[in-house]
C-alpha atoms as a PDB file:
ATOM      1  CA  UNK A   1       0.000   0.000   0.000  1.00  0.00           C
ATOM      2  CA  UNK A   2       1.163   3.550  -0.889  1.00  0.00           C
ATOM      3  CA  UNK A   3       0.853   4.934   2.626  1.00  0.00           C
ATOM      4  CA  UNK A   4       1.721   8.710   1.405  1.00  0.00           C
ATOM      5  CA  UNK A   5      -0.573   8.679  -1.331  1.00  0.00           C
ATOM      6  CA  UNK A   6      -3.229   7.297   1.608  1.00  0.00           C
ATOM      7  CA  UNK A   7      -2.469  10.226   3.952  1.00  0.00           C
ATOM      8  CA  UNK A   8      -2.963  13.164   1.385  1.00  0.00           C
ATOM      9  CA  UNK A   9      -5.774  11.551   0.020  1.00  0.00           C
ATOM     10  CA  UNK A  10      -7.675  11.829   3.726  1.00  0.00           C
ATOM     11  CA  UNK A  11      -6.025  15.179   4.217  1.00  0.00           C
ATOM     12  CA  UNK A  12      -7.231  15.940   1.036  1.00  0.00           C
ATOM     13  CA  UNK A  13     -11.101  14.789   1.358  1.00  0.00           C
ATOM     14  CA  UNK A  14     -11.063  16.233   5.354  1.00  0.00           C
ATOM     15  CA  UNK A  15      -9.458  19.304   4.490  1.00  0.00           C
ATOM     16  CA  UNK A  16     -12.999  20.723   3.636  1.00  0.00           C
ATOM     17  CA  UNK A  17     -14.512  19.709   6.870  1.00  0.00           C
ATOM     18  CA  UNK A  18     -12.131  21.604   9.322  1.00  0.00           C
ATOM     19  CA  UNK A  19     -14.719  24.251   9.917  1.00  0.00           C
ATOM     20  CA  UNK A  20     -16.520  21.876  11.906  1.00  0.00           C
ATOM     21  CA  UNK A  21     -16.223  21.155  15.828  1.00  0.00           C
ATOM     22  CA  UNK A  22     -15.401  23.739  18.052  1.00  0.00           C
ATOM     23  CA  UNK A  23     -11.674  25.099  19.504  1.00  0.00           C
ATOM     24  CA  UNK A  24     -11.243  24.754  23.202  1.00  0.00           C
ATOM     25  CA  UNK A  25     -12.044  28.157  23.753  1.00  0.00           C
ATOM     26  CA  UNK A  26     -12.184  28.115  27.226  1.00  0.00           C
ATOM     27  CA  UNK A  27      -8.517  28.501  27.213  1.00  0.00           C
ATOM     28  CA  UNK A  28      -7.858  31.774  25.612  1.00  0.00           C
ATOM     29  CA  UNK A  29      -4.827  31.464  24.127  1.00  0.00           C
ATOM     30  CA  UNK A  30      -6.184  28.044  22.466  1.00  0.00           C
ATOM     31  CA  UNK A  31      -9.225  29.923  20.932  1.00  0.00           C
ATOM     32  CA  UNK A  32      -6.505  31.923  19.258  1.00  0.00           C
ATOM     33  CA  UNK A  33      -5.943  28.452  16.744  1.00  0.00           C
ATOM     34  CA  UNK A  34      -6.734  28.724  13.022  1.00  0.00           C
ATOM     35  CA  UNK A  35      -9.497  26.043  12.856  1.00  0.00           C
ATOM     36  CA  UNK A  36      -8.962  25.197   9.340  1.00  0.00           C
ATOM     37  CA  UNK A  37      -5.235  23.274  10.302  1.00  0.00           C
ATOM     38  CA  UNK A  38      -4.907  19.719   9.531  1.00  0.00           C
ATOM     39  CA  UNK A  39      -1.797  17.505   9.754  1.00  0.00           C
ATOM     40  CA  UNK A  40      -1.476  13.871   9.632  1.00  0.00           C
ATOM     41  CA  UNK A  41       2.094  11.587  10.218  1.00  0.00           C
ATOM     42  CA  UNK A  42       2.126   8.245  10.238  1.00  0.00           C
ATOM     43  CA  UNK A  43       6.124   6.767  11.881  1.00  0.00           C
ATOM     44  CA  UNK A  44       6.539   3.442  11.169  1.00  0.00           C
ATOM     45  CA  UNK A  45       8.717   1.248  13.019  1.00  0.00           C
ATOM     46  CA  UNK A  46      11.007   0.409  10.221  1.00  0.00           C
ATOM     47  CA  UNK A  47      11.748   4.179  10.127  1.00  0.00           C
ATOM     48  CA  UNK A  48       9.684   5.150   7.250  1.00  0.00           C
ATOM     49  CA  UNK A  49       7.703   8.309   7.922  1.00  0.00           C
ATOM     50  CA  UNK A  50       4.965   9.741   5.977  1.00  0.00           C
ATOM     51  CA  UNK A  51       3.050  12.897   6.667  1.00  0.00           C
ATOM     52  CA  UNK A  52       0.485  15.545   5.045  1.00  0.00           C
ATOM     53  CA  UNK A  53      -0.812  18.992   5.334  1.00  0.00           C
ATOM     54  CA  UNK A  54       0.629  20.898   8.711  1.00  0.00           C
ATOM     55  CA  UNK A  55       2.193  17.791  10.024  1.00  0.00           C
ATOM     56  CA  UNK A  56       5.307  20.239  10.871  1.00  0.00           C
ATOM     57  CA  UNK A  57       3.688  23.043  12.813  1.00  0.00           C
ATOM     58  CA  UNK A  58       3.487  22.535  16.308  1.00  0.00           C
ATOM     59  CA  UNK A  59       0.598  22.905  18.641  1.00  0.00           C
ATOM     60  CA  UNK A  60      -0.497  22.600  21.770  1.00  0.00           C
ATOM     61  CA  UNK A  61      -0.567  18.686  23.134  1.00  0.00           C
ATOM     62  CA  UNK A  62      -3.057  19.111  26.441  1.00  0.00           C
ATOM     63  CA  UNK A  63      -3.886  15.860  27.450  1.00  0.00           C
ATOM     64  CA  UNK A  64      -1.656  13.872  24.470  1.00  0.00           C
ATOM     65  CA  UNK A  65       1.225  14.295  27.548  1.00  0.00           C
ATOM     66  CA  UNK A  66      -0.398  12.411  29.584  1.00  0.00           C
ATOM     67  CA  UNK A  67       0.628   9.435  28.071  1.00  0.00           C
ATOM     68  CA  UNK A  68       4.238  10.511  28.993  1.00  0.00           C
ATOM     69  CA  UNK A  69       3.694  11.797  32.091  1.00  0.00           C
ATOM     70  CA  UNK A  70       1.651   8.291  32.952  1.00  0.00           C
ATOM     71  CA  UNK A  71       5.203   6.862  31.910  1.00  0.00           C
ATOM     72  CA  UNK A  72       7.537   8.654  33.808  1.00  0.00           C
ATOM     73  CA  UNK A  73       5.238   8.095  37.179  1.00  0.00           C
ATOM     74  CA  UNK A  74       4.819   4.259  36.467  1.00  0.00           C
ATOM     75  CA  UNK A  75       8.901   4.567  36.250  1.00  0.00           C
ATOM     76  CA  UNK A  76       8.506   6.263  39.916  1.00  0.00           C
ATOM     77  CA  UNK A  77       6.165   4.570  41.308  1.00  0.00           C
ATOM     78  CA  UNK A  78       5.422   1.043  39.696  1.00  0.00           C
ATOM     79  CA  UNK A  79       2.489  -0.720  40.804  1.00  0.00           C
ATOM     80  CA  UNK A  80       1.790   1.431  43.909  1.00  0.00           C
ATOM     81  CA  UNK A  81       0.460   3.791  41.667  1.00  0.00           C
ATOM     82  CA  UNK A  82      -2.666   2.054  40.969  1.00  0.00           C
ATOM     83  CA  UNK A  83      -3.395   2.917  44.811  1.00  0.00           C
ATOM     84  CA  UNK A  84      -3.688   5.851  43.662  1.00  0.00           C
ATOM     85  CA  UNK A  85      -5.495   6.191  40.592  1.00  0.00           C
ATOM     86  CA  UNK A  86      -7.548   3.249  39.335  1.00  0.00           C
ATOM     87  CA  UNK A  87      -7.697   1.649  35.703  1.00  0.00           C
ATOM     88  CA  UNK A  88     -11.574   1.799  34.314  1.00  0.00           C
ATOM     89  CA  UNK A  89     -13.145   4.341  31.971  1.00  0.00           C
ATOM     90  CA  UNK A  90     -14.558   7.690  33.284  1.00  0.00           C
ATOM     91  CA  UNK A  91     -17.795   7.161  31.820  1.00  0.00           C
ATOM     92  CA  UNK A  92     -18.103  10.950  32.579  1.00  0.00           C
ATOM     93  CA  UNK A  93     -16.523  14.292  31.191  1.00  0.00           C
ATOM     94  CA  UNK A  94     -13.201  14.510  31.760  1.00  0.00           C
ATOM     95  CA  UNK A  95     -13.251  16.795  34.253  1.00  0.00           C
ATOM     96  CA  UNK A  96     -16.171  16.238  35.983  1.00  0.00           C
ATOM     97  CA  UNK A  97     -15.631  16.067  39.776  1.00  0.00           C
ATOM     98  CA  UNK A  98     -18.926  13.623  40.476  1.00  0.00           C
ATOM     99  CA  UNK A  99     -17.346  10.584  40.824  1.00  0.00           C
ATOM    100  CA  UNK A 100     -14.325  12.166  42.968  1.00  0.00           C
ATOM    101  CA  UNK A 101     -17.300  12.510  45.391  1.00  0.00           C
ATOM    102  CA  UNK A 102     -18.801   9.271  45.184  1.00  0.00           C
ATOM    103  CA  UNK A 103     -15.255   6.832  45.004  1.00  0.00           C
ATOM    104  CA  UNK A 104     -13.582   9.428  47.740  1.00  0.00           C
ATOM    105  CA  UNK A 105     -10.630  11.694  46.129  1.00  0.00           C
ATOM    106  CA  UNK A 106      -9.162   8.309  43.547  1.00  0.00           C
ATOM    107  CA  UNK A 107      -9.816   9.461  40.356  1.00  0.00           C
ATOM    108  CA  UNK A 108     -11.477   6.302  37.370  1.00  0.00           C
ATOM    109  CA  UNK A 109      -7.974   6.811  35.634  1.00  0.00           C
ATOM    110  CA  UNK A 110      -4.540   8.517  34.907  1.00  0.00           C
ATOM    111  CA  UNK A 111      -6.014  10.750  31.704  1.00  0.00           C
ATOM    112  CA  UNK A 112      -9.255  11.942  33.024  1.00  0.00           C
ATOM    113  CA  UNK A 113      -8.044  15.561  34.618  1.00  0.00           C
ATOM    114  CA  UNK A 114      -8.084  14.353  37.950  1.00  0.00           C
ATOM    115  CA  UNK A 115      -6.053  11.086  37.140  1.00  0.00           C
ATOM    116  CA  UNK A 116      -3.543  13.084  35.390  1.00  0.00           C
ATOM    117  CA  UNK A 117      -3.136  15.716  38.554  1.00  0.00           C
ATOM    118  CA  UNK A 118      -2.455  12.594  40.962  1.00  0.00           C
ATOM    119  CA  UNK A 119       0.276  11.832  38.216  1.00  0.00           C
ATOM    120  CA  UNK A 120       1.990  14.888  38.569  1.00  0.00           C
ATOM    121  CA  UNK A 121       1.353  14.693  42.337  1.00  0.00           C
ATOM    122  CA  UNK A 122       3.942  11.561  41.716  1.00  0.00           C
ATOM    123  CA  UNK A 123       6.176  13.295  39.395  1.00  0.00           C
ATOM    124  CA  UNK A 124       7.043  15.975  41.709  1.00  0.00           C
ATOM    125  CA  UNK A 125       7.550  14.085  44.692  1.00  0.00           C
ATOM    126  CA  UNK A 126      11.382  14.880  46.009  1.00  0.00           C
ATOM    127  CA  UNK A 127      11.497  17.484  43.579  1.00  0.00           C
ATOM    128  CA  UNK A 128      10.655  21.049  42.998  1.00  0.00           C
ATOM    129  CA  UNK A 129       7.902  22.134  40.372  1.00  0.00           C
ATOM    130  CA  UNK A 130      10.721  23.521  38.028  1.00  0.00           C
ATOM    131  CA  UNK A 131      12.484  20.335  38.235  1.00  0.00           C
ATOM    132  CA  UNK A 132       9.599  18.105  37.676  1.00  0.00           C
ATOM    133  CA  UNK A 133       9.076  20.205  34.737  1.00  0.00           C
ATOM    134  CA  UNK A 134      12.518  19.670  33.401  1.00  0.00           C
ATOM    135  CA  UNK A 135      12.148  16.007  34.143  1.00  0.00           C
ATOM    136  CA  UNK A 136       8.770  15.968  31.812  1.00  0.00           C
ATOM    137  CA  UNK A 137      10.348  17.609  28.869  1.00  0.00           C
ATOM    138  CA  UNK A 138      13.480  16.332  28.782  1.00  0.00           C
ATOM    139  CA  UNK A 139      11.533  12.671  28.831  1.00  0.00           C
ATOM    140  CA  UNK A 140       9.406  14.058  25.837  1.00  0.00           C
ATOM    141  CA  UNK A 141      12.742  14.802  23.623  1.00  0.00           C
ATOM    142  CA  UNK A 142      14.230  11.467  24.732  1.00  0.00           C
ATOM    143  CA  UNK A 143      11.094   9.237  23.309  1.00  0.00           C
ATOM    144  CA  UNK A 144      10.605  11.897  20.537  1.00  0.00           C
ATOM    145  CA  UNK A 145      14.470  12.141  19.501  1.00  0.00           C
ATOM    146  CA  UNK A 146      13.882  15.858  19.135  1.00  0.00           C
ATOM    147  CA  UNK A 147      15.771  18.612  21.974  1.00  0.00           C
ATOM    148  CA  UNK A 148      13.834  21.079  20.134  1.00  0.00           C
ATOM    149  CA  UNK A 149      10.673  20.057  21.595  1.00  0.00           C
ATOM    150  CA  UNK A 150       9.103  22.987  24.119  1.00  0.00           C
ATOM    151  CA  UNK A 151       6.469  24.515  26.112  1.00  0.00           C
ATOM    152  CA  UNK A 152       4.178  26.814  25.425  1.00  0.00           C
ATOM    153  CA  UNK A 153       4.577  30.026  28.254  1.00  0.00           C
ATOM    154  CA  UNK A 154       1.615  31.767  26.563  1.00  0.00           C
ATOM    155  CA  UNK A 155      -0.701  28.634  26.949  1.00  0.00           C
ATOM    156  CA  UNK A 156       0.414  27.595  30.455  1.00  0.00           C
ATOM    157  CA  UNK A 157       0.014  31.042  31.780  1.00  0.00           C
ATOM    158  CA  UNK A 158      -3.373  30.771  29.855  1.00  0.00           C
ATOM    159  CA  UNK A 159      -4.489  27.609  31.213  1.00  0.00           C
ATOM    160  CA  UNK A 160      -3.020  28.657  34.767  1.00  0.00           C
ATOM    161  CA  UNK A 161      -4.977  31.895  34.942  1.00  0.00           C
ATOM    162  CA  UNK A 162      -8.816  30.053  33.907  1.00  0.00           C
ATOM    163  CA  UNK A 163      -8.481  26.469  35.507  1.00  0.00           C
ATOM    164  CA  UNK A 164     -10.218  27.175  37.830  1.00  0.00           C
ATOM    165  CA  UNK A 165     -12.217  23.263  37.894  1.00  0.00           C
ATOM    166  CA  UNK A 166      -8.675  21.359  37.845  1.00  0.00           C
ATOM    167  CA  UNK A 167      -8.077  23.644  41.009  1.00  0.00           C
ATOM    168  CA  UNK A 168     -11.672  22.599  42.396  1.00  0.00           C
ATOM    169  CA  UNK A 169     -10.282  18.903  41.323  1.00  0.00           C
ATOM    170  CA  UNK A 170      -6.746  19.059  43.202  1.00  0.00           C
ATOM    171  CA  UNK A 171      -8.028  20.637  45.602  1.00  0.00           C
ATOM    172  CA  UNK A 172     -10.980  18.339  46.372  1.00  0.00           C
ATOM    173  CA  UNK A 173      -8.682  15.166  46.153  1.00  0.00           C
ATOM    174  CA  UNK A 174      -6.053  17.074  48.638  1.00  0.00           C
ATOM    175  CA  UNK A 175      -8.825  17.110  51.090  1.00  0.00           C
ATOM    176  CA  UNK A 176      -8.836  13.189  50.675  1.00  0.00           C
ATOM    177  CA  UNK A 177      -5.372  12.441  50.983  1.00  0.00           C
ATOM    178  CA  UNK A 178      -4.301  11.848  47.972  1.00  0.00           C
ATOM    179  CA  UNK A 179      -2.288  15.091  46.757  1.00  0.00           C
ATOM    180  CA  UNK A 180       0.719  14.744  48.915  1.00  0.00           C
ATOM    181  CA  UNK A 181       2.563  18.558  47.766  1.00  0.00           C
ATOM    182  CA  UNK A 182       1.026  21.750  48.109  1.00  0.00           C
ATOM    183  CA  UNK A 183      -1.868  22.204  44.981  1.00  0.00           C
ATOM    184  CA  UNK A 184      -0.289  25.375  43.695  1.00  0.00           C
ATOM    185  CA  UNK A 185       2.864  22.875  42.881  1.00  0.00           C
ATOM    186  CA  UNK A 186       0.884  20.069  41.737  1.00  0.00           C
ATOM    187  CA  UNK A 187      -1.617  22.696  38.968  1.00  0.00           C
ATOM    188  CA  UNK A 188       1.945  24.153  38.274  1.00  0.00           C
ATOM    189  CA  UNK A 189       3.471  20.535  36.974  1.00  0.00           C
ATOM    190  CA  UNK A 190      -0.287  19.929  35.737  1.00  0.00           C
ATOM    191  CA  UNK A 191      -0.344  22.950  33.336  1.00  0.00           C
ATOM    192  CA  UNK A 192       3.172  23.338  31.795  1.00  0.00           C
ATOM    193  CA  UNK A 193       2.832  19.347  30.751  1.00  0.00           C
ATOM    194  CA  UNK A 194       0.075  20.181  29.152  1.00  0.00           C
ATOM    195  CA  UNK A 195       1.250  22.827  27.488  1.00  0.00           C
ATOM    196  CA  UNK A 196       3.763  20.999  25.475  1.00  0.00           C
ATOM    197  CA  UNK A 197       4.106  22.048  21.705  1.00  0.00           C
ATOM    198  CA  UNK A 198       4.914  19.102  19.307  1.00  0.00           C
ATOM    199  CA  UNK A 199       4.028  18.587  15.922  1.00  0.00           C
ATOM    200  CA  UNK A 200       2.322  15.416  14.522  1.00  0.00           C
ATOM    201  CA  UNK A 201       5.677  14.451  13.068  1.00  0.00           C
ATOM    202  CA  UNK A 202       6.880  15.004  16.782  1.00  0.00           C
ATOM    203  CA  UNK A 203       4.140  13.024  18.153  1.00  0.00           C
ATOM    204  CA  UNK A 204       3.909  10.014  16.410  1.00  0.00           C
ATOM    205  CA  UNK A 205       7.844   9.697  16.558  1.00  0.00           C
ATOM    206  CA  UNK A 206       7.324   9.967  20.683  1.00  0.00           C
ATOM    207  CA  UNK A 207       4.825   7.762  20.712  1.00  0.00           C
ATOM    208  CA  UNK A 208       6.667   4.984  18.572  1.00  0.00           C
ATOM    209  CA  UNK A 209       7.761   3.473  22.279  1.00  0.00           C
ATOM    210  CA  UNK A 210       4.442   1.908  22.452  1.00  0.00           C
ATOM    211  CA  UNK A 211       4.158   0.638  19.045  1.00  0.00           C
ATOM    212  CA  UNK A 212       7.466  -0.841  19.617  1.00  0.00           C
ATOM    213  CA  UNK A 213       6.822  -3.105  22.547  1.00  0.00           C
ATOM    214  CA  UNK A 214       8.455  -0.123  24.893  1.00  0.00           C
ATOM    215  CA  UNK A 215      11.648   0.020  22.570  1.00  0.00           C
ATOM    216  CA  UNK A 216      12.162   2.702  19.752  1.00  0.00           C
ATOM    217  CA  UNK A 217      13.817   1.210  16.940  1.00  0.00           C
ATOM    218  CA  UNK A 218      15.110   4.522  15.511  1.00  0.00           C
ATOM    219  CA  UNK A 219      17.267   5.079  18.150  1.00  0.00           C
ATOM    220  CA  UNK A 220      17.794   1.739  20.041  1.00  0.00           C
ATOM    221  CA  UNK A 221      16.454   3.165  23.052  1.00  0.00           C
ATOM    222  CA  UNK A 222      14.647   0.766  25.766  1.00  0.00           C
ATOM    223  CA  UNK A 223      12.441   2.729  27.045  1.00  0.00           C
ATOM    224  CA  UNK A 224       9.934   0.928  28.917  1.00  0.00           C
ATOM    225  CA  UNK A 225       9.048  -2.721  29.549  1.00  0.00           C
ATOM    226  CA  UNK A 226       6.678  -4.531  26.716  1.00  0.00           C
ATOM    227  CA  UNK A 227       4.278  -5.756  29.862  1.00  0.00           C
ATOM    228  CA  UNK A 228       3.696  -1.710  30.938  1.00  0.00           C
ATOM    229  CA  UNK A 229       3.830  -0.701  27.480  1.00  0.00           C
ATOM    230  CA  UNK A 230       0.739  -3.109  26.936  1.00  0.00           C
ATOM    231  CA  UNK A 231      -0.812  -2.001  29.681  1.00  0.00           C
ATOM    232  CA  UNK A 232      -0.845   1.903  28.770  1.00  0.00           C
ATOM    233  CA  UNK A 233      -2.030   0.732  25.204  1.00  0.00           C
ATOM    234  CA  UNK A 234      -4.635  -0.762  27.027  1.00  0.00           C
ATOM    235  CA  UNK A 235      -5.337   2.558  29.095  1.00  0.00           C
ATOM    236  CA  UNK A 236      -5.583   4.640  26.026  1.00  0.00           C
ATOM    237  CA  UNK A 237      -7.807   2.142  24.160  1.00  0.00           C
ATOM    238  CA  UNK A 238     -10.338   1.818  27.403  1.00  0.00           C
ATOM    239  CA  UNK A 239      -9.474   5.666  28.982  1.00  0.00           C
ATOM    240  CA  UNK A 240      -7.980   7.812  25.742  1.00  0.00           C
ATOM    241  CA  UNK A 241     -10.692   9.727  24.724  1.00  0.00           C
ATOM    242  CA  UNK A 242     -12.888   9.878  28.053  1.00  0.00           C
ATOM    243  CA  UNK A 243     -16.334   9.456  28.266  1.00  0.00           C
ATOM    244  CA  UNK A 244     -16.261   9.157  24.256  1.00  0.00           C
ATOM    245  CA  UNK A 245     -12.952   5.880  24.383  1.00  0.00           C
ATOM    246  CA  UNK A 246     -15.515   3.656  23.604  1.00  0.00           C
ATOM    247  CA  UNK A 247     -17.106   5.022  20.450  1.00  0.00           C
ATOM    248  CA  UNK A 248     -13.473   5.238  19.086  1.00  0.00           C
ATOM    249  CA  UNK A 249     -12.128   1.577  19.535  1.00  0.00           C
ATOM    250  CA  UNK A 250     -15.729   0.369  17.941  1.00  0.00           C
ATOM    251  CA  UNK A 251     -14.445   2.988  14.888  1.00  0.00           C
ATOM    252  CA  UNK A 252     -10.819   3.116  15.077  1.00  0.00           C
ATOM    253  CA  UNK A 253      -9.756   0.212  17.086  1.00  0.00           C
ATOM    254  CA  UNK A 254      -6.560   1.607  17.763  1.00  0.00           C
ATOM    255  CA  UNK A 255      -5.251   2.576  21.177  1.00  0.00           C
ATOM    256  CA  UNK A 256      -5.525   6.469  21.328  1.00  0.00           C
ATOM    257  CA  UNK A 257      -5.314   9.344  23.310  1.00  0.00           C
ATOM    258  CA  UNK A 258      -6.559  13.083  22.509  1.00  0.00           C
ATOM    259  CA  UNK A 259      -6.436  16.595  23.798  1.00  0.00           C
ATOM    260  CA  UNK A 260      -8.897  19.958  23.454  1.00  0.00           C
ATOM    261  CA  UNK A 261      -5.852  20.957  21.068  1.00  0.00           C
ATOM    262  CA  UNK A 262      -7.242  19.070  18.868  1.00  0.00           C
ATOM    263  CA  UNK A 263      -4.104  16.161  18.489  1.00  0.00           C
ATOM    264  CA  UNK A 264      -4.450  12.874  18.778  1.00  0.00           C
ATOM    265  CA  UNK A 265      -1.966   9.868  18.883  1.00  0.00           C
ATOM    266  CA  UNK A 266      -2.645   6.893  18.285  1.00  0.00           C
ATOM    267  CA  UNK A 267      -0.547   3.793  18.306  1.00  0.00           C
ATOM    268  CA  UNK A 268      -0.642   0.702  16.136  1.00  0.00           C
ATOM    269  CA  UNK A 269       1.123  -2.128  18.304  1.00  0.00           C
ATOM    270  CA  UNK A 270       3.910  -3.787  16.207  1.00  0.00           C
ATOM    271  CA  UNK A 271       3.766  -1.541  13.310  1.00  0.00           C
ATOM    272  CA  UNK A 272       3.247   2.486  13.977  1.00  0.00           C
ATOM    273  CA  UNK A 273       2.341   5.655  15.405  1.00  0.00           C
ATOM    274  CA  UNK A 274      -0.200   7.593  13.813  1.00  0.00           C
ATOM    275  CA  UNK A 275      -0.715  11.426  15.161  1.00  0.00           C
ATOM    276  CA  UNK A 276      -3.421  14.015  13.984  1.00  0.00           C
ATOM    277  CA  UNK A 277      -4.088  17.470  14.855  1.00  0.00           C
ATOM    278  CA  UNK A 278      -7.327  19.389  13.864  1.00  0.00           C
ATOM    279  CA  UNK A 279      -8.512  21.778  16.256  1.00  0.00           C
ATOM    280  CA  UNK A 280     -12.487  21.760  15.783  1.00  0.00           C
ATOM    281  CA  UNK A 281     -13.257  19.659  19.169  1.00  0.00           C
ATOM    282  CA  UNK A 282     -16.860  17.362  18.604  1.00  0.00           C
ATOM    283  CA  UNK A 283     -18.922  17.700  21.808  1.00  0.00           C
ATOM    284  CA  UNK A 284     -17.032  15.276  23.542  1.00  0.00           C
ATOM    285  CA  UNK A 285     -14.129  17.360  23.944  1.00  0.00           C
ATOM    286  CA  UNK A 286     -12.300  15.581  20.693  1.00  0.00           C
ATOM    287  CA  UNK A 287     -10.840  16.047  17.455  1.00  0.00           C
ATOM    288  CA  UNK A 288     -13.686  15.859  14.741  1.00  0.00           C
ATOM    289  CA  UNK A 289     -11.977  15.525  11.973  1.00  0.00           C
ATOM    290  CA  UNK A 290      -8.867  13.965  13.584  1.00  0.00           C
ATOM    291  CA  UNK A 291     -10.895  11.343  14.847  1.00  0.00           C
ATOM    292  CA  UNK A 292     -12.711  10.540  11.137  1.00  0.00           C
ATOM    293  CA  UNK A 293      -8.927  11.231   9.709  1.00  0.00           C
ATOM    294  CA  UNK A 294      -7.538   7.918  12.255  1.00  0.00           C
ATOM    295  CA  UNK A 295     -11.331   6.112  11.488  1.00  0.00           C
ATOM    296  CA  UNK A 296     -10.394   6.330   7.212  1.00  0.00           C
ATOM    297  CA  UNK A 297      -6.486   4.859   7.790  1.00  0.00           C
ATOM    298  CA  UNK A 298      -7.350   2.192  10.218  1.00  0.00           C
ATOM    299  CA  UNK A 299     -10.327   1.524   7.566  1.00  0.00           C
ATOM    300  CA  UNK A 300      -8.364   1.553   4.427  1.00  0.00           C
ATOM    301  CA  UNK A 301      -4.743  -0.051   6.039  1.00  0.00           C
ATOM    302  CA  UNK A 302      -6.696  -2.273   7.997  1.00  0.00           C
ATOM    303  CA  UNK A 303      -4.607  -1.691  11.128  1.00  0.00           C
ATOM    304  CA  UNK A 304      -6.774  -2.259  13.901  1.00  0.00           C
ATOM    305  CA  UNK A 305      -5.972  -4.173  17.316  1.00  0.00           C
ATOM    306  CA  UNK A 306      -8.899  -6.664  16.442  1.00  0.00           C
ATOM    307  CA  UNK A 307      -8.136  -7.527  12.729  1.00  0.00           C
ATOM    308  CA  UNK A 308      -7.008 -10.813  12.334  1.00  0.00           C
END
């Protein structure tokens, strides 16, 4: 199959559909984002790389980190983590603070808002925020293979200025127990992650850990174990895209994981990473036309967790 003449063929026939969906406005520098973007990269393992449209421009990741941030705490922590922070689908926006009421400050899982706080709770422990930080993006160039790699100042200011329900969150599960550092330090970790700029070719190189069993072939790197790389597939395929994860394994049947940026990366055990990046959110809080992009490759390459 001629996987570049696939990619500019959806970025072609999706192009006309990016003024659908909605920017994350309620961050303002993100409602700043030309909605008509669109890039799509696709890294394969053997080191071919394909991409289309604004696969170079970077924007911002939001909850795409947490994947790497879920790493680096598992690397920390291990299984004790899960004490913390359970495995099962939300069920429920992701950053609704209902069932932080009814299951007592443990958030349903590490990339729900909540989760993802606890997770930097663990990242910064023995360290201060700027450290943490540090720790965070230097991880992101390592599995990336990019130094280049940044945050956004404008967008964590932005997001620290307006999140005002991830402070309800961290503060709510501090009242349980289960923030151990001060919140300002915790939302601090929590919104410079988040504000990570990458590009889909970034992305899908990054991710290419998890396609590769928790090796990257490119560089030779072992990153992580192939038993926890499994097991945050499994995350992102049950937990990726919140209370919506559900409706994109029955279309996509890829592991996956979005944020209100608009990216999305999604992993193809044994073969790629895929990563998309249209900012026009659906009413779930993901990429429209990302998520239709990923639902037309896994359709015509027939890469799917469940084929065969």
């Amino acid at each position: 199959m001629d996987v570049q003449a696939l990619v500019e063929r959806v970025h072609g026939e999706l192009k006309t559909r990016t003024d659908e969906g909605k920017v994350a406005d309620y961050i303002p520098e993100l409602a700043k984002v030309d909605k008509a973007k669109l890039g799509l990269a696709i890294q394969m393992l053997d080191g071919a790389s394909f991409a289309a449209g604004d696969a170079d421009e970077p924007f911002s990741a939001q909850s795409v980190s947490k994947v790497f941030t879920l790493t680096l705490a598992l690397g920390r922590a291990g299984e004790a983590l899960w004490s913390r922070v359970g495995r099962e689908p939300s069920g429920s926006p992701f950053n609704s603070i209902v069932q932080l009421e009814q299951e007592r400050g443990v958030p349903r899982n590490p990339f729900i808002n909540a989760g993802a706080i606890v997770v930097a709770d663990v990242i910064l422990s023995g360290h201060q925020p700027r450290e943490a930080i540090g720790d965070i993006l230097r991880f992101v160039r390592f599995v990336a293979d990019d130094d280049t790699i940044a945050i956004d100042p404008l967008v964590a200011r932005s997001e620290t200025e307006t999140g005002f329900r991830n402070i309800a969150l961290a503060n709510y599960m501090r009242a349980f127990g289960n923030i151990h550092h001060p919140v300002e330090k915790v939302l601090g970790v929590y919104f410079h992650h988040c504000a990570l700029a990458m590009s889909c070719r970034q992305l899908a190189r990054a991710g290419l850990y998890l396609a590769g069993g928790g090796r990257n072939p490119l560089t030779g790197s072992a990153v992580i174990s192939t038993e926890r790389a499994r097991r945050i597939n499994a995350l992102m395929l049950t937990c990726g895209h919140y209370d919506a994860s559900g409706d994109f394994a029955f279309r996509v049947g890829l592991p996956g994981k979005s944020g209100v940026g608009g990216g999305i990366l999604a992993i193809v055990p044994g073969r790629a990473a895929i990563a998309v990046w249209s900012p026009g959110l659906n009413a779930r809080g993901n990429s429209l036309v990302g998520s239709l992009a990923l639902e037309m490759i896994a359709r015509e390459t027939g890469w799917s967790i469940f084929s065969p």
